[in-house]
C-alpha atoms as a PDB file:
ATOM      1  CA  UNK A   1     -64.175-120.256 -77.991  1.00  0.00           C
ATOM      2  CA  UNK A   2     -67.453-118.680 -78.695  1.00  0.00           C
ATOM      3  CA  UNK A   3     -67.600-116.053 -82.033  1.00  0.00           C
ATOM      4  CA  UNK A   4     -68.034-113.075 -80.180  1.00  0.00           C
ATOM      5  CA  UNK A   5     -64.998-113.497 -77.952  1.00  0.00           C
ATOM      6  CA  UNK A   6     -63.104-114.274 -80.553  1.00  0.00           C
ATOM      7  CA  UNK A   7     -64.742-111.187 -82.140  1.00  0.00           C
ATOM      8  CA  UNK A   8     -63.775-109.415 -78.982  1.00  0.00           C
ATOM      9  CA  UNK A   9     -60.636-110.398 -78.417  1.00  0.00           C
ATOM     10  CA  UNK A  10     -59.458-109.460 -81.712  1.00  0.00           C
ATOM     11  CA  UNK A  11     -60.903-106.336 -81.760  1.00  0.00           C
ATOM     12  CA  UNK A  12     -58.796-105.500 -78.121  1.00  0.00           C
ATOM     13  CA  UNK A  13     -55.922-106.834 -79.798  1.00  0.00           C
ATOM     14  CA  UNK A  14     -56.382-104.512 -82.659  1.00  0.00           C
ATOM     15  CA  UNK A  15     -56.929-101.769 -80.458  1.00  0.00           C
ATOM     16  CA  UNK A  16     -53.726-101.813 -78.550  1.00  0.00           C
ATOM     17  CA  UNK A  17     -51.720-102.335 -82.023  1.00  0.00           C
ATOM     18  CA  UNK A  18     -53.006 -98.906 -83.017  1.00  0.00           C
ATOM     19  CA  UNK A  19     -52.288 -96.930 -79.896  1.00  0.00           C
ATOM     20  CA  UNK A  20     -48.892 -98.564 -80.414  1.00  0.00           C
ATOM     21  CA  UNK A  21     -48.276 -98.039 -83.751  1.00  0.00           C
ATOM     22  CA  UNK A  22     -49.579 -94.103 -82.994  1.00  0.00           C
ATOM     23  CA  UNK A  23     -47.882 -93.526 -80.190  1.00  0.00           C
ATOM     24  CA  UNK A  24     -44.941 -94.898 -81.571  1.00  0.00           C
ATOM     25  CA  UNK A  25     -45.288 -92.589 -84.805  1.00  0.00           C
ATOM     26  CA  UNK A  26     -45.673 -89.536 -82.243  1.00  0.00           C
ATOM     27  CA  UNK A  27     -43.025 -89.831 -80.122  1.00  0.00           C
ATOM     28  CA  UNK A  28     -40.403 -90.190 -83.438  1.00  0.00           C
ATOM     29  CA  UNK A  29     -41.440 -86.943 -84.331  1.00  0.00           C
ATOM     30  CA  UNK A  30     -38.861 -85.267 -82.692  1.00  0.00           C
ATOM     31  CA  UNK A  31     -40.499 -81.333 -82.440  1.00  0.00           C
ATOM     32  CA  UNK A  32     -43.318 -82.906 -80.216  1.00  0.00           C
ATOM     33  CA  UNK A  33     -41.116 -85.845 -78.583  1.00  0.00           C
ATOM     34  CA  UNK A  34     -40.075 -83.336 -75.673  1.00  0.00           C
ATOM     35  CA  UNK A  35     -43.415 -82.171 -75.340  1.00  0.00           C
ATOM     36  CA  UNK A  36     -45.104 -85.644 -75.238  1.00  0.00           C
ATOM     37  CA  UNK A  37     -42.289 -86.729 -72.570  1.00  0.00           C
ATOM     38  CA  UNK A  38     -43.067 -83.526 -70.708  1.00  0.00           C
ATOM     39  CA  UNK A  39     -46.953 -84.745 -70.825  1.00  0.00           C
ATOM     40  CA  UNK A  40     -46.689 -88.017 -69.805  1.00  0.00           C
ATOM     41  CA  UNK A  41     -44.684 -87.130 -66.779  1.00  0.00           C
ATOM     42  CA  UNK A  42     -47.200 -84.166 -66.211  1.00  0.00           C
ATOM     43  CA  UNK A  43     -50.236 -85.772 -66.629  1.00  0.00           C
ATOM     44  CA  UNK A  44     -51.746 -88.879 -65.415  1.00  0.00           C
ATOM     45  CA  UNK A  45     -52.159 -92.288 -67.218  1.00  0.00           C
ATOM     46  CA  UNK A  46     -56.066 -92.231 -67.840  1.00  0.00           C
ATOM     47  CA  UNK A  47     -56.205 -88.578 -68.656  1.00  0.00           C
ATOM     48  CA  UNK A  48     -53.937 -89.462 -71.650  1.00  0.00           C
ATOM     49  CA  UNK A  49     -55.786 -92.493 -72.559  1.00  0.00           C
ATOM     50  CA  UNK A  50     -58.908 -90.324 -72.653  1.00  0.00           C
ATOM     51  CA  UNK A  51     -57.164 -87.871 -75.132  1.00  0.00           C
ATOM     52  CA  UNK A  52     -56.022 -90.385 -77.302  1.00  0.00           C
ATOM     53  CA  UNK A  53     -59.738 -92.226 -77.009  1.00  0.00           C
ATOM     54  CA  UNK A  54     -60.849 -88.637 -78.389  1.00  0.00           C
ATOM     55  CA  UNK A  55     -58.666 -87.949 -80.719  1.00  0.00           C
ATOM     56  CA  UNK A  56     -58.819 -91.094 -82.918  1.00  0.00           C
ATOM     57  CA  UNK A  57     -62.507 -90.439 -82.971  1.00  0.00           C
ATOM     58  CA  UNK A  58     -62.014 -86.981 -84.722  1.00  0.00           C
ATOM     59  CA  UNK A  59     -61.407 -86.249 -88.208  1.00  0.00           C
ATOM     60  CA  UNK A  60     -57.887 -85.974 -89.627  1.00  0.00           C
ATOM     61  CA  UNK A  61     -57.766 -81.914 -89.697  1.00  0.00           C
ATOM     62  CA  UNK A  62     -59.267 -81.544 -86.595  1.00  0.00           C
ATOM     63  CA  UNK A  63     -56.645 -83.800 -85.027  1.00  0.00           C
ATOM     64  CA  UNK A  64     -53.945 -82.149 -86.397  1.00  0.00           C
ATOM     65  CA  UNK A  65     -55.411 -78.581 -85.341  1.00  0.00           C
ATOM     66  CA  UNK A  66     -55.322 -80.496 -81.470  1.00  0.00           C
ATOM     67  CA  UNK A  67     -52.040 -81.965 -81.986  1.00  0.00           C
ATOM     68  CA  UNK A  68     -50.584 -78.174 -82.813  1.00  0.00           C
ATOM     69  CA  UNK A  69     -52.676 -76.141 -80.004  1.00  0.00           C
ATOM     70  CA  UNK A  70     -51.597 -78.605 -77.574  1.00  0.00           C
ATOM     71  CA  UNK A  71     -47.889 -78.072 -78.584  1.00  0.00           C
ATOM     72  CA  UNK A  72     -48.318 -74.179 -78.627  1.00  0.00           C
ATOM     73  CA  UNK A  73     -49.992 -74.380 -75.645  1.00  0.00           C
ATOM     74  CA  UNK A  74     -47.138 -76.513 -73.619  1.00  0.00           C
ATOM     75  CA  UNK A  75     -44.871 -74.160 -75.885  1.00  0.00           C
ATOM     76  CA  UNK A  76     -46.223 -71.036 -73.781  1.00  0.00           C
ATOM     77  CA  UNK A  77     -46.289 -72.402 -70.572  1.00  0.00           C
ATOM     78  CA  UNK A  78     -42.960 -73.370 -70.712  1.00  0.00           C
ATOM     79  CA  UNK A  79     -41.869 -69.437 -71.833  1.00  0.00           C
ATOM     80  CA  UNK A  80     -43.901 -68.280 -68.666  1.00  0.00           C
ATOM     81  CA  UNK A  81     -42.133 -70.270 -67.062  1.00  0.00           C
ATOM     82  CA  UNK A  82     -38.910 -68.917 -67.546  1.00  0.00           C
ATOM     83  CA  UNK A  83     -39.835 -65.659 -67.192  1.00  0.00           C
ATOM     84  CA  UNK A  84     -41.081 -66.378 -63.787  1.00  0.00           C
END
C-alpha cells in the first residue's frame, strides 16, 4: 500500500471515530436526546451530515450558540404545534 492511501485511509477512519464518538456524546445528553431523535426522523441523512460537516469546522462557542438555537428553535415549533 502506497503512503498516501494509507494516509487516506487513516484519516477516513479517523473521521468516522469522531462523528461517533460526537454523536454518541450528543445523544447521552438527555435534554437534546428527544430533540436529536425528533431530527433525525425529520430530516434527511445528508442534510445532517452537512450540519455536523459545519459544525466541527466552527469554533467551540459558536457551536454551542448552534447547538442551543437549534434546540429552542425545535422547542417552539413543537409549542405551535400544540396550540394548533
Amino acid at each position: 500500500m502506497k503512503r498516501y492511501e494509507l494516509i487516506s485511509k487513516t484519516n477516513k477512519f479517523l473521521k468516522v471515530q469522531n462523528t461517533e464518538e460526537v454523536w454518541a456524546h450528543f445523544t447521552e445528553l438527555k435534554e437534546q436526546n428527544v430533540i436529536v431523535k425528533h431530527l433525525v426522523e425529520a430530516c434527511h441523512k445528508k442534510i445532517l451530515e452537512l450540519w455536523q460537516e459545519i459544525v466541527t469546522k466552527l469554533p467551540r462557542n459558536i457551536t454551542c450558540f448552534a447547538r442551543r438555537a437549534l434546540v429552542l428553535s425545535e422547542q417552539h415549533f413543537e409549542s405551535e404545534a400544540v396550540e394548533c
